[in-house]
PDB file of N, CA and C in Angstrom:
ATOM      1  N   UNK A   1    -119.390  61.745 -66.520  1.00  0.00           N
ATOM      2  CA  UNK A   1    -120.558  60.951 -66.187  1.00  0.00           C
ATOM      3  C   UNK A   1    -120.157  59.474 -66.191  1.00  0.00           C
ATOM      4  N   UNK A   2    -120.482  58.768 -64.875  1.00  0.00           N
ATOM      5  CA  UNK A   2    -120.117  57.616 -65.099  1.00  0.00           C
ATOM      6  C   UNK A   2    -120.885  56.620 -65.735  1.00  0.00           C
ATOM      7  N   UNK A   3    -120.530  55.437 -66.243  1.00  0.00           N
ATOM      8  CA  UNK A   3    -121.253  54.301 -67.017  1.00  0.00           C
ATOM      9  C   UNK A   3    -122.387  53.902 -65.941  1.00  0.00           C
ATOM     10  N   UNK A   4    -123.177  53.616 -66.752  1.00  0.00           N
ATOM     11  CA  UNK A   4    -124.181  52.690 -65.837  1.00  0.00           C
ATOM     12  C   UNK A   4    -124.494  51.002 -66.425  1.00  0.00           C
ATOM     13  N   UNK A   5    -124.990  50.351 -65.175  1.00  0.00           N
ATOM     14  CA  UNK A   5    -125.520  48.921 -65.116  1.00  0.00           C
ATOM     15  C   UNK A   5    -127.051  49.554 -65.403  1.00  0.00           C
ATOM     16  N   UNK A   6    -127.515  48.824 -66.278  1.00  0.00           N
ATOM     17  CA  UNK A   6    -128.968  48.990 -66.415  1.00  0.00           C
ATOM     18  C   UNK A   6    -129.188  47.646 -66.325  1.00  0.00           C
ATOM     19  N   UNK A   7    -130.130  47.181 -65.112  1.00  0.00           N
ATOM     20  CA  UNK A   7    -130.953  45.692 -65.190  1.00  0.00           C
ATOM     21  C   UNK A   7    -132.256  45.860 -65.203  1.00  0.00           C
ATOM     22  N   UNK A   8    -133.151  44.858 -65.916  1.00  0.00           N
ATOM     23  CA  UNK A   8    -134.504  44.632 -65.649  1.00  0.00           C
ATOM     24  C   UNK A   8    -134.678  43.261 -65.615  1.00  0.00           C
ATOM     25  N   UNK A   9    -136.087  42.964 -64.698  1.00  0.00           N
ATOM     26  CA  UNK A   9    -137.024  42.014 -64.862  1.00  0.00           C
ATOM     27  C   UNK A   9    -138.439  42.564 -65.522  1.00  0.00           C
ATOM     28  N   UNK A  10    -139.013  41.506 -65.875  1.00  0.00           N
ATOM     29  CA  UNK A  10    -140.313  41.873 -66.996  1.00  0.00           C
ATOM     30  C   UNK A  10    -141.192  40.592 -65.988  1.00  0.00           C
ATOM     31  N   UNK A  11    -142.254  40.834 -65.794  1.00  0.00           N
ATOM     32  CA  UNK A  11    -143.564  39.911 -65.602  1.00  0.00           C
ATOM     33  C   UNK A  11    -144.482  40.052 -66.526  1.00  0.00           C
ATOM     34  N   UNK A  12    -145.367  38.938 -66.395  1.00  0.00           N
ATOM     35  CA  UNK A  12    -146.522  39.171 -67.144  1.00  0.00           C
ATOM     36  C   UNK A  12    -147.589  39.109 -66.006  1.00  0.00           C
ATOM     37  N   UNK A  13    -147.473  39.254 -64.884  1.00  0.00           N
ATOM     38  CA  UNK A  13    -148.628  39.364 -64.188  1.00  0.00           C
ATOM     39  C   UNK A  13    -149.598  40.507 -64.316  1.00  0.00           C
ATOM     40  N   UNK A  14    -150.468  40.773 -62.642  1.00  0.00           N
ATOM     41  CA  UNK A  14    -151.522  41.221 -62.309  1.00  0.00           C
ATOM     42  C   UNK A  14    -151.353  42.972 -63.024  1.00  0.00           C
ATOM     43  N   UNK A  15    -150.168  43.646 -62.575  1.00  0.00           N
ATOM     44  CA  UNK A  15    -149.729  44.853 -63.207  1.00  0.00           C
ATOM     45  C   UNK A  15    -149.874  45.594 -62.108  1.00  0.00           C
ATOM     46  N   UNK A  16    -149.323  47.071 -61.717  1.00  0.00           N
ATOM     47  CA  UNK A  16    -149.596  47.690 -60.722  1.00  0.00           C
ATOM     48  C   UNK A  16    -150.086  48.918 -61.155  1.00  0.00           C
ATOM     49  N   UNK A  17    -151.548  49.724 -60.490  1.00  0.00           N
ATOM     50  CA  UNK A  17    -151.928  50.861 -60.770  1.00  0.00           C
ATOM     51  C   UNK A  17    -150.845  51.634 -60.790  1.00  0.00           C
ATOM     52  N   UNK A  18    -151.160  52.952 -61.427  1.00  0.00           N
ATOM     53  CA  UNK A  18    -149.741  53.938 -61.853  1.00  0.00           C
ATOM     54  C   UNK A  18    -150.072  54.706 -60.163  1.00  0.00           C
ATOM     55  N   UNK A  19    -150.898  54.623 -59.521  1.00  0.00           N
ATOM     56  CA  UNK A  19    -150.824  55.206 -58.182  1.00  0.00           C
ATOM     57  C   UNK A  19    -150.146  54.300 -57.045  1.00  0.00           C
ATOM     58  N   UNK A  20    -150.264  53.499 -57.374  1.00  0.00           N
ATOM     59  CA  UNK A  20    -149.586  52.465 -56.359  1.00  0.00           C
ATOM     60  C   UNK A  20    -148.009  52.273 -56.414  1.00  0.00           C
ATOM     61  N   UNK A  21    -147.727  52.384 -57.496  1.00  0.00           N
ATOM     62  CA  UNK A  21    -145.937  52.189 -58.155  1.00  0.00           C
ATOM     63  C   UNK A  21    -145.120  52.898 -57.150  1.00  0.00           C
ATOM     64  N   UNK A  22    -145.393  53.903 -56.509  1.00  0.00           N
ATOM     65  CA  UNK A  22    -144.530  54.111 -55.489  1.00  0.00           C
ATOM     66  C   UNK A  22    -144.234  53.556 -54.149  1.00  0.00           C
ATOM     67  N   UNK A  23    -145.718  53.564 -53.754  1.00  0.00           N
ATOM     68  CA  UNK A  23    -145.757  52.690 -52.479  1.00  0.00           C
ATOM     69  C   UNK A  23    -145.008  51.540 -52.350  1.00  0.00           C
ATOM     70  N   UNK A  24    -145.171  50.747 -53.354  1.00  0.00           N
ATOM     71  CA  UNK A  24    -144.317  49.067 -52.991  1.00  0.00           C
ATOM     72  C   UNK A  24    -142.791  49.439 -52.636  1.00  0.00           C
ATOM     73  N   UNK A  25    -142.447  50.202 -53.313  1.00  0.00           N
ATOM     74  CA  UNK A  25    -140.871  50.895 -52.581  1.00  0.00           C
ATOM     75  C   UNK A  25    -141.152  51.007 -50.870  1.00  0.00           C
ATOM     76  N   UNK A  26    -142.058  50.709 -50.425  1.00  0.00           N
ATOM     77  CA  UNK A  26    -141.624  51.238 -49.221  1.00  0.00           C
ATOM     78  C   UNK A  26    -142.264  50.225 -48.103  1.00  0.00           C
ATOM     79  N   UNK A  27    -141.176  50.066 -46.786  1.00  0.00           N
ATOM     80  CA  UNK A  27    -141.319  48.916 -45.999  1.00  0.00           C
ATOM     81  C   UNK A  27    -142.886  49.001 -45.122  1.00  0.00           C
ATOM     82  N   UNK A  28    -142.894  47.282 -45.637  1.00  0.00           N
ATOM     83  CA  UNK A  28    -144.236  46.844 -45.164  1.00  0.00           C
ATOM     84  C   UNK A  28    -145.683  47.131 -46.455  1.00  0.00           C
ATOM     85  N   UNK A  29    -145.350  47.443 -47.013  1.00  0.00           N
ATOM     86  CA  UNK A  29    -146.500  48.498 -47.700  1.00  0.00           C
ATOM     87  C   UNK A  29    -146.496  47.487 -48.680  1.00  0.00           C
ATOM     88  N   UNK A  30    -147.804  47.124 -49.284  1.00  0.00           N
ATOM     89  CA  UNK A  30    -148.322  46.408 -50.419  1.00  0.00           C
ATOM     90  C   UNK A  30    -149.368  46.961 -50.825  1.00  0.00           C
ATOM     91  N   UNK A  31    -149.874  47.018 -52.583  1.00  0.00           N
ATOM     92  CA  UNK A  31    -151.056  47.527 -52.921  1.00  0.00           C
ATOM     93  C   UNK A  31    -152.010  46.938 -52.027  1.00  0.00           C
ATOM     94  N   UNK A  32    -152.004  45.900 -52.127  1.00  0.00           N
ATOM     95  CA  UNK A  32    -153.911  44.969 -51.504  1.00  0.00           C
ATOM     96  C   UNK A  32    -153.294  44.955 -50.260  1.00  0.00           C
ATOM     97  N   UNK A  33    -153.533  45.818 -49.239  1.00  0.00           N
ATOM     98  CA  UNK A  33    -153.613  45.379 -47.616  1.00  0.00           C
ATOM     99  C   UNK A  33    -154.290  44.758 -46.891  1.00  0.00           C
ATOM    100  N   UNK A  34    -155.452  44.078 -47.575  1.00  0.00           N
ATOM    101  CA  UNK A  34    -156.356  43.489 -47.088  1.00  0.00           C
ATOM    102  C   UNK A  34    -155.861  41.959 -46.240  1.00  0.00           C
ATOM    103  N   UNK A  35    -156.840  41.481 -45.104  1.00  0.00           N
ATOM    104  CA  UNK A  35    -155.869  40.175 -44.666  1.00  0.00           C
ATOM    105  C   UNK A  35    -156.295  38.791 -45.727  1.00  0.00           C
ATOM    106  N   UNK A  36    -157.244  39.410 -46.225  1.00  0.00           N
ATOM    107  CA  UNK A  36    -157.529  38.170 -47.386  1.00  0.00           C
ATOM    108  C   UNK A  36    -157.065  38.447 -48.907  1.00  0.00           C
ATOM    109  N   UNK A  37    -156.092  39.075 -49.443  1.00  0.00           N
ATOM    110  CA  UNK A  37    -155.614  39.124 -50.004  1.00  0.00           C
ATOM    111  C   UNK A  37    -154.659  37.975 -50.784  1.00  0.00           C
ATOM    112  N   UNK A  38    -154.769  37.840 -52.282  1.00  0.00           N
ATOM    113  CA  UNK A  38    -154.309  36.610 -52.667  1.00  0.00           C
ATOM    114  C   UNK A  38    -153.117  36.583 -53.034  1.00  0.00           C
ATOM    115  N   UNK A  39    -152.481  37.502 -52.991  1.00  0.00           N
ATOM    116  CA  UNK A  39    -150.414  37.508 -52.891  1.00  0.00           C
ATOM    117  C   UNK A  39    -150.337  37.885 -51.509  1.00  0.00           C
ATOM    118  N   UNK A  40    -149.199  37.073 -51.429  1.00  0.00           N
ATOM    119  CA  UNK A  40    -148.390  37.126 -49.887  1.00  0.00           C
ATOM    120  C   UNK A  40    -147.604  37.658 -49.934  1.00  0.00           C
ATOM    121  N   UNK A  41    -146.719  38.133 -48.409  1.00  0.00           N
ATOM    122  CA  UNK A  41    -145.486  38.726 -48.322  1.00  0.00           C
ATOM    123  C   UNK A  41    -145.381  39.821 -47.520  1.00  0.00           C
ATOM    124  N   UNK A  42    -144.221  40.326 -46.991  1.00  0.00           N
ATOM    125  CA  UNK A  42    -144.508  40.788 -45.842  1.00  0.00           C
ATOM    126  C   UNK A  42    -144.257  42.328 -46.278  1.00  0.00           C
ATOM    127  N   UNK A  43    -144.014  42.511 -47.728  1.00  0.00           N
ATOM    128  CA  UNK A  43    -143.481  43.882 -48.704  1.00  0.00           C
ATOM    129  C   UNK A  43    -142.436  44.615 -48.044  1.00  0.00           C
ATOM    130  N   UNK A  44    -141.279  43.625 -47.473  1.00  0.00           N
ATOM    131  CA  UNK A  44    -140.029  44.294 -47.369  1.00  0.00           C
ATOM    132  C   UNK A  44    -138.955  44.048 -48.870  1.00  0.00           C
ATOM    133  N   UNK A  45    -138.871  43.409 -49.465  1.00  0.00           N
ATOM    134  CA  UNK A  45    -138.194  42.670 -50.953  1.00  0.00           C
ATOM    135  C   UNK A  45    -137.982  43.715 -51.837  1.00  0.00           C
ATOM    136  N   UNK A  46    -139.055  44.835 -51.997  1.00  0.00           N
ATOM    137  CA  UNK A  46    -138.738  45.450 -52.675  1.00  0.00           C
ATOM    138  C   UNK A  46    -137.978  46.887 -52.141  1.00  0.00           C
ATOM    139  N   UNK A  47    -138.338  46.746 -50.770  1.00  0.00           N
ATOM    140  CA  UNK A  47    -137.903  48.000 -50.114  1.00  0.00           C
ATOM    141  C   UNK A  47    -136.157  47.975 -49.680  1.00  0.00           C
ATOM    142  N   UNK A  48    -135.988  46.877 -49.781  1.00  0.00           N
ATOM    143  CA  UNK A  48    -134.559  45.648 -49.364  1.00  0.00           C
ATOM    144  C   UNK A  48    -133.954  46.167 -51.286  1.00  0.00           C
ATOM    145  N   UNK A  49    -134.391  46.405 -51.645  1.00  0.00           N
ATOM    146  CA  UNK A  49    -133.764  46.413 -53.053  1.00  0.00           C
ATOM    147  C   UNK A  49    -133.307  47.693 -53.584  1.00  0.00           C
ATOM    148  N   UNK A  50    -134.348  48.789 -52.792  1.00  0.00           N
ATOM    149  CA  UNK A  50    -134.436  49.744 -53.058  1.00  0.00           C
ATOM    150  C   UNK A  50    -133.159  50.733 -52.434  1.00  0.00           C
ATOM    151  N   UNK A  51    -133.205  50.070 -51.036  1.00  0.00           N
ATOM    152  CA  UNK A  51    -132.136  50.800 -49.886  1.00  0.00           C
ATOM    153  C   UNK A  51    -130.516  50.086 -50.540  1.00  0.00           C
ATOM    154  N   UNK A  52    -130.663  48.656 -51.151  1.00  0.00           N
ATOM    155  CA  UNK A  52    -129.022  48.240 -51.819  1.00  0.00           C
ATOM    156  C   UNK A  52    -128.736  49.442 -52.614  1.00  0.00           C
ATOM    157  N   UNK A  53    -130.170  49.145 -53.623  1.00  0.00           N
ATOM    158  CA  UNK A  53    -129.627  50.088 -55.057  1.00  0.00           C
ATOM    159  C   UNK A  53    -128.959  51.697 -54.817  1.00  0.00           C
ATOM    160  N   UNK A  54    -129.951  52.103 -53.889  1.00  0.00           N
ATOM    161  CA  UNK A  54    -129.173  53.414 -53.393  1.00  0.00           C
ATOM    162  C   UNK A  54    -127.870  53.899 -52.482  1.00  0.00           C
ATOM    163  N   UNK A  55    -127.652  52.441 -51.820  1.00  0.00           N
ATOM    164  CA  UNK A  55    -126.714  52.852 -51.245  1.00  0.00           C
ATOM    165  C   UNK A  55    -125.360  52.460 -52.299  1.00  0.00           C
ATOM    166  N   UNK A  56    -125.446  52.143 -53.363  1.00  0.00           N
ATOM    167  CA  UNK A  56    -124.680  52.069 -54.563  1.00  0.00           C
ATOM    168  C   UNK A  56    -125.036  53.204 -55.404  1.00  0.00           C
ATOM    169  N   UNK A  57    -125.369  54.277 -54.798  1.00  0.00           N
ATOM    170  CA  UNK A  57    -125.789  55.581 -55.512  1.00  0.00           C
ATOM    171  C   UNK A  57    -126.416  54.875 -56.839  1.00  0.00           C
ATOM    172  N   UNK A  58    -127.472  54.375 -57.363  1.00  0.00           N
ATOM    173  CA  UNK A  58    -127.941  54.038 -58.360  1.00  0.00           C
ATOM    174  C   UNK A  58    -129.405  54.436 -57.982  1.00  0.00           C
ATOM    175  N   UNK A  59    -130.122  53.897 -59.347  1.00  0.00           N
ATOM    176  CA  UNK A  59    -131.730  54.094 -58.814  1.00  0.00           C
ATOM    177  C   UNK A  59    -132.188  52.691 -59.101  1.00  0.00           C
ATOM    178  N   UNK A  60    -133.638  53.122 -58.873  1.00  0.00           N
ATOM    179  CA  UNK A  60    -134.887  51.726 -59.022  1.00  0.00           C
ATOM    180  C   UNK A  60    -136.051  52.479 -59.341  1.00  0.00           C
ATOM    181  N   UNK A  61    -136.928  51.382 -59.839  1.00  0.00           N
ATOM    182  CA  UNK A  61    -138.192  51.808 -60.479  1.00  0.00           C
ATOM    183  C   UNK A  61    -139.191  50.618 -61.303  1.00  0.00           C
ATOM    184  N   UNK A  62    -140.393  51.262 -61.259  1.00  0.00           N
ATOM    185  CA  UNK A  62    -141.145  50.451 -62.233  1.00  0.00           C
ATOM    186  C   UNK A  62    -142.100  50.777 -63.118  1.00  0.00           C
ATOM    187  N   UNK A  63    -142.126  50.318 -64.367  1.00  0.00           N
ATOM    188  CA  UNK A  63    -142.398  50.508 -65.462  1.00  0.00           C
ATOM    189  C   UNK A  63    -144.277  49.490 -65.031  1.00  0.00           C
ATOM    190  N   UNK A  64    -145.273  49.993 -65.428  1.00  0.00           N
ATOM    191  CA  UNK A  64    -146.388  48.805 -65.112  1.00  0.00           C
ATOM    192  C   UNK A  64    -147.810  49.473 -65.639  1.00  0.00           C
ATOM    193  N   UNK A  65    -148.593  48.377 -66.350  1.00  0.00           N
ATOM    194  CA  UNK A  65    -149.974  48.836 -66.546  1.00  0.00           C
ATOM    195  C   UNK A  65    -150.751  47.677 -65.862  1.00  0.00           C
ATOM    196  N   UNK A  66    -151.404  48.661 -65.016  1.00  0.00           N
ATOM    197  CA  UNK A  66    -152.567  47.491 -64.450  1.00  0.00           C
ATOM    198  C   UNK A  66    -153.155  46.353 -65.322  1.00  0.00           C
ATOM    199  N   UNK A  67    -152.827  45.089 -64.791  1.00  0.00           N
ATOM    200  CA  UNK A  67    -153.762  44.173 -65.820  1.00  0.00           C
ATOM    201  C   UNK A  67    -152.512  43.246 -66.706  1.00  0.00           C
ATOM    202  N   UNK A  68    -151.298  44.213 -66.953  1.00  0.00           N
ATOM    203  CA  UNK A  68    -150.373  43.898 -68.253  1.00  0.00           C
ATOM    204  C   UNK A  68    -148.802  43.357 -67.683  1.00  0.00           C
ATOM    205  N   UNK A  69    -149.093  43.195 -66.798  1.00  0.00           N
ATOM    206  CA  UNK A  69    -147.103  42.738 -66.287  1.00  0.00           C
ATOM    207  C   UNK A  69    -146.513  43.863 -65.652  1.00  0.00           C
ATOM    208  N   UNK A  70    -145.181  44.141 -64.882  1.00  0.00           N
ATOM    209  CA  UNK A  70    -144.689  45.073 -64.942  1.00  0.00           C
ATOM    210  C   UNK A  70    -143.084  44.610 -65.233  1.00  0.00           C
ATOM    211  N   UNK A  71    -142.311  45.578 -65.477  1.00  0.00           N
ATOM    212  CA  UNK A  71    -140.876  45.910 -65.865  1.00  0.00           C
ATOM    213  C   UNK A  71    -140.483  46.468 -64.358  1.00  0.00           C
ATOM    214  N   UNK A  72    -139.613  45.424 -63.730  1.00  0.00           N
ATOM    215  CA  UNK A  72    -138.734  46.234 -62.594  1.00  0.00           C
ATOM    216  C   UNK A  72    -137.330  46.719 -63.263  1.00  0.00           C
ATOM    217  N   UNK A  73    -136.765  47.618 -62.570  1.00  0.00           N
ATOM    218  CA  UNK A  73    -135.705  48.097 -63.381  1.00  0.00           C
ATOM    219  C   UNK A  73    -134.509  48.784 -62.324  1.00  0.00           C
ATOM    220  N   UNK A  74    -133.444  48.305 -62.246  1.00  0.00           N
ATOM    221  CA  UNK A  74    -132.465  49.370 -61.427  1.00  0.00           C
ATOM    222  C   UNK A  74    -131.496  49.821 -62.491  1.00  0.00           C
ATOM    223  N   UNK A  75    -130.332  51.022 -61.725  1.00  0.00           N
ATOM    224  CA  UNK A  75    -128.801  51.090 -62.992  1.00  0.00           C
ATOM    225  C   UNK A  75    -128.170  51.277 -61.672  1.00  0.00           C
ATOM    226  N   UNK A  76    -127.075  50.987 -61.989  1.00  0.00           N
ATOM    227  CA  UNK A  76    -126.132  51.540 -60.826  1.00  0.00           C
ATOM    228  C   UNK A  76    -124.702  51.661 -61.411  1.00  0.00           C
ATOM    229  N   UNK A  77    -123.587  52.691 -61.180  1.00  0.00           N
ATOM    230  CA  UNK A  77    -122.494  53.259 -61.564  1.00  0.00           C
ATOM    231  C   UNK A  77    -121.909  52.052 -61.992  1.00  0.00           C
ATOM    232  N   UNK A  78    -120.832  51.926 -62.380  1.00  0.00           N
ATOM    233  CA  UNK A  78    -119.676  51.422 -63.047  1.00  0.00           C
ATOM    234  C   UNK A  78    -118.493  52.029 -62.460  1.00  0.00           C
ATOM    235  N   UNK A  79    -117.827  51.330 -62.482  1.00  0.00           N
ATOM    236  CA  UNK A  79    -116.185  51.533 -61.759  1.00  0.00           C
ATOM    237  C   UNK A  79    -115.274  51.743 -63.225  1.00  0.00           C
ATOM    238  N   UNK A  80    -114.655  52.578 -63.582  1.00  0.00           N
ATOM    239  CA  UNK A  80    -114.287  52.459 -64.789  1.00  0.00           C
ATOM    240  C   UNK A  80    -112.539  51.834 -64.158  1.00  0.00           C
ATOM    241  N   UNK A  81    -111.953  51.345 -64.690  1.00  0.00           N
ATOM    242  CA  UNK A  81    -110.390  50.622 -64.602  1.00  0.00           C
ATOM    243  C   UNK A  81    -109.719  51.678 -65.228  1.00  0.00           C
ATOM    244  N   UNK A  82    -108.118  52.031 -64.426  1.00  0.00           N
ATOM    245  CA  UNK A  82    -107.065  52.674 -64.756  1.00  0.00           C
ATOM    246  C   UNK A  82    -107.403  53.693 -65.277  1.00  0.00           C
TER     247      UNK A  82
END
């Protein structure tokens, strides 16, 4: 089994419903689709993160309670030397 990179970021923002946590993985797609919506962005960033992490055979994910921040999180292999 190889080593892993474990990274996170932590927010303290808005938080994401536990139904929504998947969707933002995916291009174009944001919880609030609305055109008056008060975060911007075109919700490729996370989908751009998602397609690196995997193509480094690693994963991604997020940790989040509506209301409370969320925890983004990837790991990805390790190269072990000699």
């Amino acid at each position: 089994m190889p080593d892993l990179f474990y990274f996170t970021v932590t927010d303290t923002g808005i938080g994401i419903d536990r139904k929504d946590q998947e969707l933002i993985f995916e291009a174009f797609t944001q919880v609030d689709g609305t055109m008056g919506r008060k975060y911007e962005g075109t919700g490729l960033g996370l989908s751009y993160a998602k397609e690196l992490v995997e193509s480094l055979d690693g994963e991604i994910g997020v940790i989040s309670t509506l209301g409370k921040g969320a925890t983004f999180w990837f790991t990805i292999p390790t190269a072990k030397e000699g």
